[in-house]
N, C-alpha and C. Protein backbone atom coordinates (compact mmCIF):
# COMPACT_ATOMS: atom_id res chain seq x y z
N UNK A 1 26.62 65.28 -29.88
CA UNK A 1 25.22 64.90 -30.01
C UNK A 1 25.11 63.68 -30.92
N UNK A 2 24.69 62.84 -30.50
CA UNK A 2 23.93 61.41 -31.13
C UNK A 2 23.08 61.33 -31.93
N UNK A 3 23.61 61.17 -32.94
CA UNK A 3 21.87 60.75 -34.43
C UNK A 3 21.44 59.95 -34.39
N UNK A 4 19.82 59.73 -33.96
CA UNK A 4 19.58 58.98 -34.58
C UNK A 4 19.28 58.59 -36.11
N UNK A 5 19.36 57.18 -36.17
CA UNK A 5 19.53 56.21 -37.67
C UNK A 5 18.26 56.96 -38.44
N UNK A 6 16.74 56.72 -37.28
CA UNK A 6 15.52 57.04 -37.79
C UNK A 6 15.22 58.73 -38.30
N UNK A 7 16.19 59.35 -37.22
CA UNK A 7 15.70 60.60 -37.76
C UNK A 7 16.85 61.12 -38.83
N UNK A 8 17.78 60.82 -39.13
CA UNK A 8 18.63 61.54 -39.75
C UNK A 8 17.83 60.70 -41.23
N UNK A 9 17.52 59.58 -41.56
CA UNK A 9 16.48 58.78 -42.53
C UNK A 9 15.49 60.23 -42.59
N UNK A 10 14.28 60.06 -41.53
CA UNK A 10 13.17 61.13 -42.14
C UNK A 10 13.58 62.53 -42.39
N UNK A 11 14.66 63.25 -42.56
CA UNK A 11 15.18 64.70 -42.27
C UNK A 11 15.87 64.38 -44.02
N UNK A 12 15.53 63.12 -44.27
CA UNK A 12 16.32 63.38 -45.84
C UNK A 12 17.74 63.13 -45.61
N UNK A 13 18.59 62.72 -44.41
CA UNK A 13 20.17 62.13 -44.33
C UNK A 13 20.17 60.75 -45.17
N UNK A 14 21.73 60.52 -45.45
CA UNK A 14 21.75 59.28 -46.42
C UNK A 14 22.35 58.52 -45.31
N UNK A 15 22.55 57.21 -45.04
CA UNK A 15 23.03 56.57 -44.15
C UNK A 15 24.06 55.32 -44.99
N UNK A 16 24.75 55.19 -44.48
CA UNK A 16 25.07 53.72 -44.41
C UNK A 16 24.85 52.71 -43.17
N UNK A 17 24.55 51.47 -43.85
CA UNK A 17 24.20 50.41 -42.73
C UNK A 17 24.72 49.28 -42.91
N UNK A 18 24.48 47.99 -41.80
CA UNK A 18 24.49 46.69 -42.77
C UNK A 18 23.07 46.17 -42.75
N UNK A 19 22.90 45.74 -44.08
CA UNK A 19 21.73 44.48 -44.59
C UNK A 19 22.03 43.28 -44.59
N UNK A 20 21.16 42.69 -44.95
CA UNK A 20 21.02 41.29 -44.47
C UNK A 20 22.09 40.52 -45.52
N UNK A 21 22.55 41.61 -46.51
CA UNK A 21 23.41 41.10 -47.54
C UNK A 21 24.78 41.39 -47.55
N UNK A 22 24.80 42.78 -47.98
CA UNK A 22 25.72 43.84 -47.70
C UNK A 22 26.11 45.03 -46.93
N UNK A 23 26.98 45.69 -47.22
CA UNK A 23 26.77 47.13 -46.25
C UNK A 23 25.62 47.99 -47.39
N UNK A 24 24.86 48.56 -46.86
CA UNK A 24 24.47 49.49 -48.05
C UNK A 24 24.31 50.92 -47.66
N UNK A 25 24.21 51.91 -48.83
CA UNK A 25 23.66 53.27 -48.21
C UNK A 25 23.04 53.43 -49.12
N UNK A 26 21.89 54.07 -47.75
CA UNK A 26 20.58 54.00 -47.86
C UNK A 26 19.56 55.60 -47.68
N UNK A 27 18.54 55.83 -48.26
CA UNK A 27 18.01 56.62 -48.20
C UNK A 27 16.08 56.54 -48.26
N UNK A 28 15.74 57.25 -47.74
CA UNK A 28 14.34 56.81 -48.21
C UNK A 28 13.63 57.00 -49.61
N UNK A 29 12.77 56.32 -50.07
CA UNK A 29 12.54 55.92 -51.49
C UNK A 29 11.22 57.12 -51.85
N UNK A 30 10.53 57.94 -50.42
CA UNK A 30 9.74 58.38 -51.18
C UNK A 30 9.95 59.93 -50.93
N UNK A 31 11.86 60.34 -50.81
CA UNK A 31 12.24 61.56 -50.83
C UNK A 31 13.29 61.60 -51.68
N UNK A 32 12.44 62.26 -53.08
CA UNK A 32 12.96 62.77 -54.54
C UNK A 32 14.35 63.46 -54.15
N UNK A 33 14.49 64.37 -53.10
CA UNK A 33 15.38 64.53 -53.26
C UNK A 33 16.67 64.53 -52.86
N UNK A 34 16.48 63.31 -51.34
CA UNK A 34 17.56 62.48 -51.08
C UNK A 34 17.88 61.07 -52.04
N UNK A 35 16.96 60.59 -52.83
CA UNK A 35 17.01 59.89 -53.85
C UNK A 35 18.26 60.45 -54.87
N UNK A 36 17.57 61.24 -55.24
CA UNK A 36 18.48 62.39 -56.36
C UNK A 36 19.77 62.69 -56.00
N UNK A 37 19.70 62.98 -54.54
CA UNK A 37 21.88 62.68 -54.13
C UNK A 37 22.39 61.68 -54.32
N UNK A 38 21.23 60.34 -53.68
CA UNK A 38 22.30 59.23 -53.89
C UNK A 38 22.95 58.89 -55.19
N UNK A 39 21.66 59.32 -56.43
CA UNK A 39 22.14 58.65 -57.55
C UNK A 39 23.71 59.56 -57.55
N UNK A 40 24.03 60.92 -57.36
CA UNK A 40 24.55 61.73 -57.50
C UNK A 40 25.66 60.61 -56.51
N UNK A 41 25.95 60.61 -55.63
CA UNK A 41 26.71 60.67 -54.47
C UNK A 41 27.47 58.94 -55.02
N UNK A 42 26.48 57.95 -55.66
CA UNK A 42 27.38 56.35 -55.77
C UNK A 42 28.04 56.77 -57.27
N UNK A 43 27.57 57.57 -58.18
CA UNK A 43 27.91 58.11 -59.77
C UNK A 43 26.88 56.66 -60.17
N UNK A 44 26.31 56.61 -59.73
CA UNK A 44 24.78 55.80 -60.77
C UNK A 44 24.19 55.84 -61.75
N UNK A 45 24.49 55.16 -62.65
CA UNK A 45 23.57 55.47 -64.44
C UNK A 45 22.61 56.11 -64.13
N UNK A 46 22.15 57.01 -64.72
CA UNK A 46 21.14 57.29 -64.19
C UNK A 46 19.60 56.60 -64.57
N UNK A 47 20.21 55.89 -65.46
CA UNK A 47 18.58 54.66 -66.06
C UNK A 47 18.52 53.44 -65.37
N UNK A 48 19.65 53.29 -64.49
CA UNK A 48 19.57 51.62 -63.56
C UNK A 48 18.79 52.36 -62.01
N UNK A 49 17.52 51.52 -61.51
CA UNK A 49 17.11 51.68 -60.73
C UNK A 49 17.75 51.13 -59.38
N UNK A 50 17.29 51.76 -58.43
CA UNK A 50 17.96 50.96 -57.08
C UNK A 50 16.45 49.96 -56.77
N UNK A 51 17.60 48.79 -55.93
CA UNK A 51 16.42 47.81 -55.09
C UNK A 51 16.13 49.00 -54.02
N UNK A 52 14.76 48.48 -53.21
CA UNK A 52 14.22 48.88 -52.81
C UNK A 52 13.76 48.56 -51.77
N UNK A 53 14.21 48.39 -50.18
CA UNK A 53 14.17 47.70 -49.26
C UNK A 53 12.79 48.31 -48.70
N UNK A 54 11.55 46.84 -48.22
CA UNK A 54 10.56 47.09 -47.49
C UNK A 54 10.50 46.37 -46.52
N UNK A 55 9.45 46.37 -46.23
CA UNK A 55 9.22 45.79 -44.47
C UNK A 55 7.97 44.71 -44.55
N UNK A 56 7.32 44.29 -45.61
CA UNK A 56 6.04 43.57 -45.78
C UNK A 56 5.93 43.66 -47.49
N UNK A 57 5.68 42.21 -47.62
CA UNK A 57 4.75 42.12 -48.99
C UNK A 57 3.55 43.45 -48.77
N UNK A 58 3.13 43.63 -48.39
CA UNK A 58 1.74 44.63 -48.19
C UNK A 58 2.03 46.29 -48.06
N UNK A 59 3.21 46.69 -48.09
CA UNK A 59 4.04 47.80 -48.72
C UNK A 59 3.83 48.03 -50.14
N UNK A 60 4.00 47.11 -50.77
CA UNK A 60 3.74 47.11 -51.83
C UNK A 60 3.06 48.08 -52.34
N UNK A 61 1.83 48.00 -51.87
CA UNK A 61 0.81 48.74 -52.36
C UNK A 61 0.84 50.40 -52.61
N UNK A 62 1.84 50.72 -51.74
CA UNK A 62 2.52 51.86 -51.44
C UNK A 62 2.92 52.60 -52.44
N UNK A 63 3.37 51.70 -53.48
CA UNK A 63 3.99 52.15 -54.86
C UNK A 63 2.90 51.30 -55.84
N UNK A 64 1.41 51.17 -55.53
CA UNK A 64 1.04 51.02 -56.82
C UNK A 64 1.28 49.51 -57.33
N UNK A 65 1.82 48.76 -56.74
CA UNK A 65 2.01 47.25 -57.17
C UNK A 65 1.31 46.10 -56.47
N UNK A 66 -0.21 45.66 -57.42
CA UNK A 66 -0.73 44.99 -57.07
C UNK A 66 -0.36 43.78 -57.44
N UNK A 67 0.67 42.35 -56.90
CA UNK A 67 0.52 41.26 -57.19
C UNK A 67 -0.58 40.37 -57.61
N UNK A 68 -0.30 39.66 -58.58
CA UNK A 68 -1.43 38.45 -58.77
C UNK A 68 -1.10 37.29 -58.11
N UNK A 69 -1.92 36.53 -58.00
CA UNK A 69 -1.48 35.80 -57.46
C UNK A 69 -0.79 34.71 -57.62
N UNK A 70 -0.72 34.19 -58.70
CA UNK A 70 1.10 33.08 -58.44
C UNK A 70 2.33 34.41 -58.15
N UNK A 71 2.16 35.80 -58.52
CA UNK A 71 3.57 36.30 -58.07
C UNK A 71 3.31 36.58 -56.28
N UNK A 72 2.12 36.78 -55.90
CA UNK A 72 2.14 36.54 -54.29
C UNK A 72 2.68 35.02 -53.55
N UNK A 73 1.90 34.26 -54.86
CA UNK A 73 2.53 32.60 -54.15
C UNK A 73 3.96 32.76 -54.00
N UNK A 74 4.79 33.12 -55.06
CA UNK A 74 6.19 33.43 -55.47
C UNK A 74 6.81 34.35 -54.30
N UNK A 75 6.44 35.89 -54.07
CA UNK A 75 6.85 36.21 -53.14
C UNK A 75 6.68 35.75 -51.76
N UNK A 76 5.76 35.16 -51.02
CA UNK A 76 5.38 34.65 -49.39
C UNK A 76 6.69 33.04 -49.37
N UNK A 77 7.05 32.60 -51.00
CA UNK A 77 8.05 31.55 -51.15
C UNK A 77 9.70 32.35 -50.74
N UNK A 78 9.69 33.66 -50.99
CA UNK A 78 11.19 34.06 -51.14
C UNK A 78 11.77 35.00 -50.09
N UNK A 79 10.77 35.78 -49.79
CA UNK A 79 10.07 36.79 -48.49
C UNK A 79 10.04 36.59 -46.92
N UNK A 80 10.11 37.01 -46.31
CA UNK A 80 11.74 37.88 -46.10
C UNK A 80 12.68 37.32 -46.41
N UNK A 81 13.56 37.59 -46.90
CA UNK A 81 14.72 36.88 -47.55
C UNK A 81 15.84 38.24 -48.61
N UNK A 82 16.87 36.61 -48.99
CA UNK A 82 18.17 37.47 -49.57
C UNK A 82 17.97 37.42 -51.69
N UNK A 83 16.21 38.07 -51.75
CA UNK A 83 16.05 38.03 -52.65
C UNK A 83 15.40 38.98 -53.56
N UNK A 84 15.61 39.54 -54.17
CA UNK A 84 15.05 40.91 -54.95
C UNK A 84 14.03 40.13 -56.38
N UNK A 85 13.34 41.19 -55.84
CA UNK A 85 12.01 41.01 -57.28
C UNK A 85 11.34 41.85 -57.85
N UNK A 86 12.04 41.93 -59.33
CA UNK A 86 11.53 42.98 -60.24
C UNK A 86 9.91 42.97 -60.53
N UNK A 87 9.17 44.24 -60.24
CA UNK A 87 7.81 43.80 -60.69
C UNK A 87 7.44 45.46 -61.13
N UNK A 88 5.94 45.36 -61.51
CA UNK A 88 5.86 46.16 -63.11
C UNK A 88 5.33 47.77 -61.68
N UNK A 89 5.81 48.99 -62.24
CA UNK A 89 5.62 49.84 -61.11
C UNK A 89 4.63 50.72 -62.31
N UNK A 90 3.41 51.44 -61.60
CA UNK A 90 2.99 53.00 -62.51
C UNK A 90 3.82 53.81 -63.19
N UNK A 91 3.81 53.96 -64.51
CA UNK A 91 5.10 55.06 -65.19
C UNK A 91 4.89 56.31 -64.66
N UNK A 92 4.13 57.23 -64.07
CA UNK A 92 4.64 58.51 -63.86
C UNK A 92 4.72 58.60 -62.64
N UNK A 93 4.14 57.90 -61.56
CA UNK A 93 4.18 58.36 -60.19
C UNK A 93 5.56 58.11 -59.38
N UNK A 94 6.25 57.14 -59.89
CA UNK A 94 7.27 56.73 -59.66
C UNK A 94 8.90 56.95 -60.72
N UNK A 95 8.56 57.71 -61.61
CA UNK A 95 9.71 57.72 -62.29
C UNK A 95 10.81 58.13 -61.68
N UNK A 96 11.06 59.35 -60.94
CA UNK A 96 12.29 59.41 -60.19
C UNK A 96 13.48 58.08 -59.96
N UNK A 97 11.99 57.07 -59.22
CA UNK A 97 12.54 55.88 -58.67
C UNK A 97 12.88 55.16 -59.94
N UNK A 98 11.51 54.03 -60.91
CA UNK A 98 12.42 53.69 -61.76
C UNK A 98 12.99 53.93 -63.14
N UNK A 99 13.33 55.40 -63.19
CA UNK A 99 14.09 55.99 -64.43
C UNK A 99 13.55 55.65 -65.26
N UNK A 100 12.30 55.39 -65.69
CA UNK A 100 11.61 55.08 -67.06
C UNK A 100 11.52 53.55 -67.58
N UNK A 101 11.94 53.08 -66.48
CA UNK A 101 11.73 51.37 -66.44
C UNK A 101 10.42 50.47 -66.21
N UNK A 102 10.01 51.72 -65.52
CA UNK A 102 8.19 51.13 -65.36
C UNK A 102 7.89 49.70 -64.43
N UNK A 103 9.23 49.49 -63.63
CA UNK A 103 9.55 48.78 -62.88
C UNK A 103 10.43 48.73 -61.87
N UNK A 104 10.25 47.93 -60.84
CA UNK A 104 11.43 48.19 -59.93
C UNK A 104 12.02 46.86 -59.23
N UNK A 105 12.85 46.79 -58.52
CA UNK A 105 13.33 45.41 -57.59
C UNK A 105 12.82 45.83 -56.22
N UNK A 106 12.33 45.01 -55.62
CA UNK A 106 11.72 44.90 -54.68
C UNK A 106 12.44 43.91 -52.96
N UNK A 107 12.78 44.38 -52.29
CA UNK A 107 13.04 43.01 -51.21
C UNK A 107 12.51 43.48 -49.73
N UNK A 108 12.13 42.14 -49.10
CA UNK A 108 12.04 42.22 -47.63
C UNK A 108 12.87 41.22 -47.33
N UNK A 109 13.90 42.31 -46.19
CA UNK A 109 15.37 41.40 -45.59
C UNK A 109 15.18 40.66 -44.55
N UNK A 110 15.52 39.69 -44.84
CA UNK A 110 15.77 38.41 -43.14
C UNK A 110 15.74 39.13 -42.04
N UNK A 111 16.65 40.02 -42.18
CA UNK A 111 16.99 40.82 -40.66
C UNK A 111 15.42 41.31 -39.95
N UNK A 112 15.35 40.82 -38.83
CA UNK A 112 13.85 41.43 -38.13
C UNK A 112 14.28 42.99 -37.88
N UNK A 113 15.85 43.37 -37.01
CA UNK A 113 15.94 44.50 -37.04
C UNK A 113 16.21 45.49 -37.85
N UNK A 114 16.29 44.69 -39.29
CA UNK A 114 16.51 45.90 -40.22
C UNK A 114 14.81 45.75 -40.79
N UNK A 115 13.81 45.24 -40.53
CA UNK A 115 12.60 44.94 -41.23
C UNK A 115 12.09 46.33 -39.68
N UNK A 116 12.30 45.94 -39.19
CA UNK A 116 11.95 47.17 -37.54
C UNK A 116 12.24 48.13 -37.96
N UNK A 117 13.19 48.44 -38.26
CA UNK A 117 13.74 50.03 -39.01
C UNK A 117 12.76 50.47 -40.25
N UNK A 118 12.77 49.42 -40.83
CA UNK A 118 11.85 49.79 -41.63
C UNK A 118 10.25 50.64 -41.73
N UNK A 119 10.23 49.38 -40.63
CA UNK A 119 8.64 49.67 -40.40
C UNK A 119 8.85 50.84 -39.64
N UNK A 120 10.10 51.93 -39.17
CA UNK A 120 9.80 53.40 -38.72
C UNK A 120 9.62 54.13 -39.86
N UNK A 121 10.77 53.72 -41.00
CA UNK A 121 11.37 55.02 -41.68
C UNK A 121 10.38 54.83 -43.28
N UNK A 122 9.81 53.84 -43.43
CA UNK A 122 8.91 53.83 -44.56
C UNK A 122 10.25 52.79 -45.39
N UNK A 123 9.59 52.58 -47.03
CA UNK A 123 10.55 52.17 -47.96
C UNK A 123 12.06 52.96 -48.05
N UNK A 124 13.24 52.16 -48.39
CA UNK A 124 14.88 52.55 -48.11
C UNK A 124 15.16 52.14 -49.44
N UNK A 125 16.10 53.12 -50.76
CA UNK A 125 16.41 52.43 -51.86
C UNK A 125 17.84 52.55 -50.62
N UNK A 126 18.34 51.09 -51.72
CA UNK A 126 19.75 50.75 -51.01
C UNK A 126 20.31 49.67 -51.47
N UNK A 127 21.47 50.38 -52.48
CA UNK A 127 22.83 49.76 -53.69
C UNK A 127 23.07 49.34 -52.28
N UNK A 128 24.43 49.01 -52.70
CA UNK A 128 25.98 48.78 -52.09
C UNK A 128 26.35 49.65 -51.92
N UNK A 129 27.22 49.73 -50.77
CA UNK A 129 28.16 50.49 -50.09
C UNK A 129 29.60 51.04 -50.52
N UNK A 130 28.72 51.56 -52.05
CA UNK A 130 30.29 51.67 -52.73
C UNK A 130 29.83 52.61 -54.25
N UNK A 131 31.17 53.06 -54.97
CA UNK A 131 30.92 54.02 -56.19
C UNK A 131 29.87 52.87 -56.87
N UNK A 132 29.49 53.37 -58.03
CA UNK A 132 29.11 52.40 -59.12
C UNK A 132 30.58 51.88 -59.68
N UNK A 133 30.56 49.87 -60.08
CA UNK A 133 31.30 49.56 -61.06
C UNK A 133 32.68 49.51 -59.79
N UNK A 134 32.92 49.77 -58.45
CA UNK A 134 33.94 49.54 -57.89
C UNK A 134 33.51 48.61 -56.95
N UNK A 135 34.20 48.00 -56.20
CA UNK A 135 33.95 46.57 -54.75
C UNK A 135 33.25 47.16 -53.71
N UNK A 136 31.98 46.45 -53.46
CA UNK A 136 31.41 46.80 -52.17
C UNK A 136 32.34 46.83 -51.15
N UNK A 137 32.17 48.16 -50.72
CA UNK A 137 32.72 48.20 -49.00
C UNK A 137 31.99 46.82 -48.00
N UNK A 138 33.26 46.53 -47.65
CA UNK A 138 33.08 45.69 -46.50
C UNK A 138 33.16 45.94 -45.14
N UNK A 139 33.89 47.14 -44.95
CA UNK A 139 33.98 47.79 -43.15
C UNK A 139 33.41 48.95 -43.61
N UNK A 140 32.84 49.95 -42.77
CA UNK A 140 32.47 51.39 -42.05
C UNK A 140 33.85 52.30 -42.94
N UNK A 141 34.87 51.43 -42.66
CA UNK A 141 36.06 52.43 -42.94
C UNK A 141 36.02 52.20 -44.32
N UNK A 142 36.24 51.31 -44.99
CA UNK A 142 35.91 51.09 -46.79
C UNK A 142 34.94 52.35 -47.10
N UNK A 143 33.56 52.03 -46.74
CA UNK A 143 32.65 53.23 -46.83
C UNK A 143 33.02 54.63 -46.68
N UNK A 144 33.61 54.83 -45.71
CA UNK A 144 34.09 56.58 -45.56
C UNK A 144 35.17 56.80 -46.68
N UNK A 145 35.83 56.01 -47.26
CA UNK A 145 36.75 56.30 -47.89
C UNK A 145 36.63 56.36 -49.32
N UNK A 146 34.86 55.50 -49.65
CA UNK A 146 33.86 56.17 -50.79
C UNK A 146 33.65 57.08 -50.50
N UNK A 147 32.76 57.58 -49.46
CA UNK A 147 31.48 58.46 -49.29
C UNK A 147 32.07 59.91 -48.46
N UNK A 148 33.04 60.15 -47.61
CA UNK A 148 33.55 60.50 -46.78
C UNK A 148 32.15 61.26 -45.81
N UNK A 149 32.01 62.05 -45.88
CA UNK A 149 31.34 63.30 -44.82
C UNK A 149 29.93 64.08 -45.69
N UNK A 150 29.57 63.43 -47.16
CA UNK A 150 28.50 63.54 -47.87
C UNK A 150 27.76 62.85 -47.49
N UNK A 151 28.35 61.61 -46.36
CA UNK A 151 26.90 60.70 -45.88
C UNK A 151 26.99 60.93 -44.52
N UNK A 152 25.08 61.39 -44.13
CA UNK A 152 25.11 61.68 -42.66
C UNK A 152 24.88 60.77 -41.69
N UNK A 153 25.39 59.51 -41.82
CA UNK A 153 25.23 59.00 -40.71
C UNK A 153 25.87 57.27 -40.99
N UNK A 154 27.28 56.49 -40.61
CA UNK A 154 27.70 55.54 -40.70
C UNK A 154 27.03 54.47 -39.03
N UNK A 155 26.67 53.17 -39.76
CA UNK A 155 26.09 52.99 -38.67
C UNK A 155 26.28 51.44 -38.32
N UNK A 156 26.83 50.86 -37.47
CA UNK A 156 27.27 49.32 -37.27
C UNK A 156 28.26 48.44 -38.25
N UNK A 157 28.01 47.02 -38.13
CA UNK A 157 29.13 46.84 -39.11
C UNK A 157 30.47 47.01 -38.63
N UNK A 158 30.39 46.39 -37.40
CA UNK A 158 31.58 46.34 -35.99
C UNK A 158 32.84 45.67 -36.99
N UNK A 159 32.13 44.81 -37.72
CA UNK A 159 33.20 43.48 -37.70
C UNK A 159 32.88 43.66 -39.77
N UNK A 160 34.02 42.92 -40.51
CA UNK A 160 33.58 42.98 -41.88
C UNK A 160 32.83 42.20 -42.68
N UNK A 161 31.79 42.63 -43.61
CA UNK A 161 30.72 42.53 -43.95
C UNK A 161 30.82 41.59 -45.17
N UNK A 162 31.16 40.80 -45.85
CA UNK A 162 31.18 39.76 -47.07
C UNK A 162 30.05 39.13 -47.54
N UNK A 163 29.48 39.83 -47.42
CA UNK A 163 28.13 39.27 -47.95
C UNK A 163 27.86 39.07 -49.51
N UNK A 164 26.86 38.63 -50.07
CA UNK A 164 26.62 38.78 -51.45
C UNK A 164 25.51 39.08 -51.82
N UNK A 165 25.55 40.16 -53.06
CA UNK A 165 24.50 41.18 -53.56
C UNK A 165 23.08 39.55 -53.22
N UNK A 166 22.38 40.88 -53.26
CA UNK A 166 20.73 39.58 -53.68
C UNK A 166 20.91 38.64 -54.67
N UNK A 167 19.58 37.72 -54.46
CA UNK A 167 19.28 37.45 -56.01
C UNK A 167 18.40 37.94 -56.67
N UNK A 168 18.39 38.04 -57.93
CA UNK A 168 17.62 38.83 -58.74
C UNK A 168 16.41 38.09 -59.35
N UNK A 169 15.17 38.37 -59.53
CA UNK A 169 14.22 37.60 -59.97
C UNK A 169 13.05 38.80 -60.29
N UNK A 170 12.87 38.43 -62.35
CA UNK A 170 12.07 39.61 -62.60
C UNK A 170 10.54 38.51 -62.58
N UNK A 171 9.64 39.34 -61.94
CA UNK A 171 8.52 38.79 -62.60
C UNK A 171 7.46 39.81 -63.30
N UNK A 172 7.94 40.26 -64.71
CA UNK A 172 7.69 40.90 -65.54
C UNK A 172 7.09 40.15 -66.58
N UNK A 173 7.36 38.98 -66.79
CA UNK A 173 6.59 38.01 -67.86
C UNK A 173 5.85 37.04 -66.89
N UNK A 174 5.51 35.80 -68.12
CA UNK A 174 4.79 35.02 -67.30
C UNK A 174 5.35 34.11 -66.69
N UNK A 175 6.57 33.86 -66.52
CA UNK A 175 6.93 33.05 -65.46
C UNK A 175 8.23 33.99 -64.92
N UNK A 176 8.02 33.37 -63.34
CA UNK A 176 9.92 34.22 -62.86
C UNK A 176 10.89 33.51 -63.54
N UNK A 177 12.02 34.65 -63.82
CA UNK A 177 12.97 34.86 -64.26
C UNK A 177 14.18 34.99 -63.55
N UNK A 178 15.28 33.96 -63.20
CA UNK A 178 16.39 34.71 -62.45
C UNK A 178 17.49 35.27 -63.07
N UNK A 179 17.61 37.12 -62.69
CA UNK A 179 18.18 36.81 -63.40
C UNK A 179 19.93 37.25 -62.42
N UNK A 180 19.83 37.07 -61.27
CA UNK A 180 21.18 37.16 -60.44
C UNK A 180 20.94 35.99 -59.55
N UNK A 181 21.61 35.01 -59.44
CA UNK A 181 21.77 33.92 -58.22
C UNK A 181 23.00 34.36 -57.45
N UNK A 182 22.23 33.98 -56.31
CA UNK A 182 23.53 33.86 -54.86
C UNK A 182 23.50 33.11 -54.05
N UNK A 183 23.43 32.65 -52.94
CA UNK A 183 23.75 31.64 -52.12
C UNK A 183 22.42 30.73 -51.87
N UNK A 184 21.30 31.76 -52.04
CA UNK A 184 19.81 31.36 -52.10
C UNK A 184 19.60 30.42 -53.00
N UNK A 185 18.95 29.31 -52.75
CA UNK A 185 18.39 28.11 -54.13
C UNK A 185 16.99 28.87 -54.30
N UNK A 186 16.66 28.72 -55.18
CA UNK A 186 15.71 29.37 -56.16
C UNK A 186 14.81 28.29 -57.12
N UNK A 187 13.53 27.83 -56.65
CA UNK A 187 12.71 27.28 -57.35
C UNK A 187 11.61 28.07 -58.40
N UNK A 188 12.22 28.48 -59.60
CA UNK A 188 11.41 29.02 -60.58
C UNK A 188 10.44 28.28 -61.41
């Protein structure tokens, strides 16, 4: 029998995939307690938050994060794209997600078909495809040989994956901040 990606996502399964960056595994962001494996399942500090893959600036709202507007000018500049952005989240409704950070990283990926997925399965937190503190998996097979049979569902990623993490950009003060560069140029 065949899983699907979407339903083994809403049933609370953890997946691995590829993103527009890396391989990642992924889970949905607004089930505490497939959240709560992953941190369990990569060995994740438990005070570092995961990015947070969406499907629209206008998700957002979803979690409580109303942009102003130079950080909307800022995001519609970086969006969809290979770029993560820290912005200020509600402290209690979301703590699970950001561990008492009162913030989170935010991205919408290039990929239309991983932005499609999206728009089935709701918001996806989603590290790298790998322990904490060890090398992102680059094949399916790297991944199983983290994760083995604790993740329900390995998925594409025919060929190997070299991508590089996001870039990082908090806009927590008054101007953005980078604070991870990658292949992306970045006008702050």
């Amino acid at each position: 029998m065949s899983l699907s990606l979407v339903s083994v996502l809403r049933q609370g399964g953890i997946a691995v995939i590829r993103t527009d960056t890396l391989l990642g595994i992924v889970a949905r962001s607004f089930d505490r307690r497939a959240v709560r494996r992953l941190y369990a399942l990569r060995r994740k500090t438990p005070k570092k938050p995961f990015i947070i893959l969406i499907s629209s600036v206008e998700e957002l709202a979803a979690f409580g994060v109303k942009p102003n507007a130079a950080q909307l000018r800022f995001l519609k500049k970086v969006w969809p794209g290979k770029v993560s952005v820290i912005l200020s989240v509600p402290p209690k409704k979301f703590r699970y997600l950001h561990r008492g950070t009162n913030s989170l990283a935010f991205r919408v990926p290039k990929l239309r078909s991983l932005r499609a997925l999206l728009a089935r399965t709701g918001p996806l937190v989603a590290p790298s495809a790998n322990l904490e503190g060890e090398k992102p998996a680059e094949t399916l097979v790297e991944a199983k040989r983290y994760f083995g049979k604790r993740v329900t569902l390995y998925v594409g990623a025919r060929r190997r994956v070299r991508g590089k993490p996001s870039a990082l950009v908090s806009l927590l003060g008054a101007r953005p901040k980078v604070l991870r560069r990658n292949e992306v140029r970045l006008q702050v």
